[in-house]
C-alpha atoms as a PDB file:
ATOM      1  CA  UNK A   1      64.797  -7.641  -3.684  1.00  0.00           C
ATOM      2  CA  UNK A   2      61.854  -6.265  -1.992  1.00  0.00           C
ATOM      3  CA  UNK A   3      58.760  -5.871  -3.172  1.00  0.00           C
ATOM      4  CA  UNK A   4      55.853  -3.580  -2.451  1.00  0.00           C
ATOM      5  CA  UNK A   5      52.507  -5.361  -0.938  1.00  0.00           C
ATOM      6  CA  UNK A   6      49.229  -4.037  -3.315  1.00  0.00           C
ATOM      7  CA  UNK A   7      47.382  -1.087  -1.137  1.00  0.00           C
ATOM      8  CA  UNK A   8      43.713  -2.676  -0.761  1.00  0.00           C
ATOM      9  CA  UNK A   9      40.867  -0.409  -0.849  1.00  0.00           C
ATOM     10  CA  UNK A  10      39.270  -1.578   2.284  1.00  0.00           C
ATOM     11  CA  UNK A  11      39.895  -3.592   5.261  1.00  0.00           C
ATOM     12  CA  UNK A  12      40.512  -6.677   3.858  1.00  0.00           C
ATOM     13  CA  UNK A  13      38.350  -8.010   7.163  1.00  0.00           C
ATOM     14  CA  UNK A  14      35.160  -6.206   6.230  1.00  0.00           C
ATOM     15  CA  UNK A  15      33.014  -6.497   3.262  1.00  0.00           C
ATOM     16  CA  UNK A  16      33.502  -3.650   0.579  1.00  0.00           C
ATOM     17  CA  UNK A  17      31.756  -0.415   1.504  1.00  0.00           C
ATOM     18  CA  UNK A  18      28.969  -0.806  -1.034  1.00  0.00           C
ATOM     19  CA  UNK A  19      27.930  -4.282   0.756  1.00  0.00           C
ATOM     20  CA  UNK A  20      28.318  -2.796   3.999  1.00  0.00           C
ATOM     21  CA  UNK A  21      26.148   0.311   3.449  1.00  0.00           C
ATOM     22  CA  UNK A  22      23.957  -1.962   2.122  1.00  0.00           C
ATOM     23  CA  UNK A  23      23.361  -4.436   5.417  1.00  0.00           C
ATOM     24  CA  UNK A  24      23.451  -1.545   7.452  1.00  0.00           C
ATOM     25  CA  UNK A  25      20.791   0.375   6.257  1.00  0.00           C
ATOM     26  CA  UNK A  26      17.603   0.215   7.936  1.00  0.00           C
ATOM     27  CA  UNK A  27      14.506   1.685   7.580  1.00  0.00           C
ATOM     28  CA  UNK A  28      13.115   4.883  10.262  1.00  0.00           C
ATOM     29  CA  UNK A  29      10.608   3.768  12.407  1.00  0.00           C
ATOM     30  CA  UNK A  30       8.629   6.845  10.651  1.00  0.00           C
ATOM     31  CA  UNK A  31       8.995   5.118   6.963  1.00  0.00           C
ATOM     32  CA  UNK A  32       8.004   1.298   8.891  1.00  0.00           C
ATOM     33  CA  UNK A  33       4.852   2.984  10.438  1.00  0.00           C
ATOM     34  CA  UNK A  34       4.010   4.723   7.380  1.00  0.00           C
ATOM     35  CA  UNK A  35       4.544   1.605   5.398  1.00  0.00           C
ATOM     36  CA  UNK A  36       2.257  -0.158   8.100  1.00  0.00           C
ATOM     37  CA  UNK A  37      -0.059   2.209   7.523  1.00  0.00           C
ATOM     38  CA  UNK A  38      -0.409   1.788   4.217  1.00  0.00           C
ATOM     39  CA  UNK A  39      -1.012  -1.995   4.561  1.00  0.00           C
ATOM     40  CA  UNK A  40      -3.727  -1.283   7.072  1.00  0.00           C
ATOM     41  CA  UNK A  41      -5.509   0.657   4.607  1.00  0.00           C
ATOM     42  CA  UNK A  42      -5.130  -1.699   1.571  1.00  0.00           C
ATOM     43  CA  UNK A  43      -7.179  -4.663   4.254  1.00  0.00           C
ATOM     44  CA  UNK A  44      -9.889  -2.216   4.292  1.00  0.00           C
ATOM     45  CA  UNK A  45      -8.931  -0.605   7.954  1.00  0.00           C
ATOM     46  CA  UNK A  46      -9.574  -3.736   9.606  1.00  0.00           C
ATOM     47  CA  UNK A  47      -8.324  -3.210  13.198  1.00  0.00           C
ATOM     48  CA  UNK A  48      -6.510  -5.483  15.448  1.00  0.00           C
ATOM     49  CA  UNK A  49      -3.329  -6.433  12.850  1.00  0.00           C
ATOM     50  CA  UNK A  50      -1.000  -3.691  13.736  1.00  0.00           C
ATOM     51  CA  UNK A  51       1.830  -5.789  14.906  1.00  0.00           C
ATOM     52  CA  UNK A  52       1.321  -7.739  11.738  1.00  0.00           C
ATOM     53  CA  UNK A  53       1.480  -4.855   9.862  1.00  0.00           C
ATOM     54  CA  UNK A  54       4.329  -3.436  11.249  1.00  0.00           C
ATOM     55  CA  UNK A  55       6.742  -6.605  11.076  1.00  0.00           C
ATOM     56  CA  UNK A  56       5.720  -7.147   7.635  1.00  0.00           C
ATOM     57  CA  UNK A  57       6.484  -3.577   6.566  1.00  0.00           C
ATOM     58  CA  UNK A  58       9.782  -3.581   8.462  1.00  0.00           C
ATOM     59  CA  UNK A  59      10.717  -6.865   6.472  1.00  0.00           C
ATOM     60  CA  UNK A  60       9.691  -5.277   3.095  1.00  0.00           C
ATOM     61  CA  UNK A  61      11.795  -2.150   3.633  1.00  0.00           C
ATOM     62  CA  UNK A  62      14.630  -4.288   4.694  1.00  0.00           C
ATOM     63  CA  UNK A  63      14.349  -6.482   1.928  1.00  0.00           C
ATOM     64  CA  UNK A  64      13.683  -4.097  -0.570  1.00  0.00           C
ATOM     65  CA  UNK A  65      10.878  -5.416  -1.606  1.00  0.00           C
ATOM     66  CA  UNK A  66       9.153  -2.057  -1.095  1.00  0.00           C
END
């Protein structure tokens, strides 16, 4: 007797699509810089941070935190 193998949804190698969308989403430099800019304003427009700012927006809008 033979018997039929379940159809899978997905590659069984790869996470499902929801976790994959998910991990590859990242945010436009355009939303990062505007992000940035808003944490430049909320120090008071102090210059001399804006790599600071940047990475710290980027990892908020990865994170989700944002």
């Amino acid at each position: 007797m033979i018997t039929a193998k379940p159809k899978l949804s997905h590659n069984p190698t790869t996470p499902p699509p929801s976790r994959t969308a998910a991990a590859t989403k990242r945010p436009t430099n355009e939303q990062i810089a505007a992000r940035a800019y808003e944490l430049f304003v909320a120090r008071g427009r102090r210059h001399g941070h804006h790599e600071e700012d940047w990475f710290q927006a980027e990892q908020e809008l990865r994170s989700g935190l944002n």
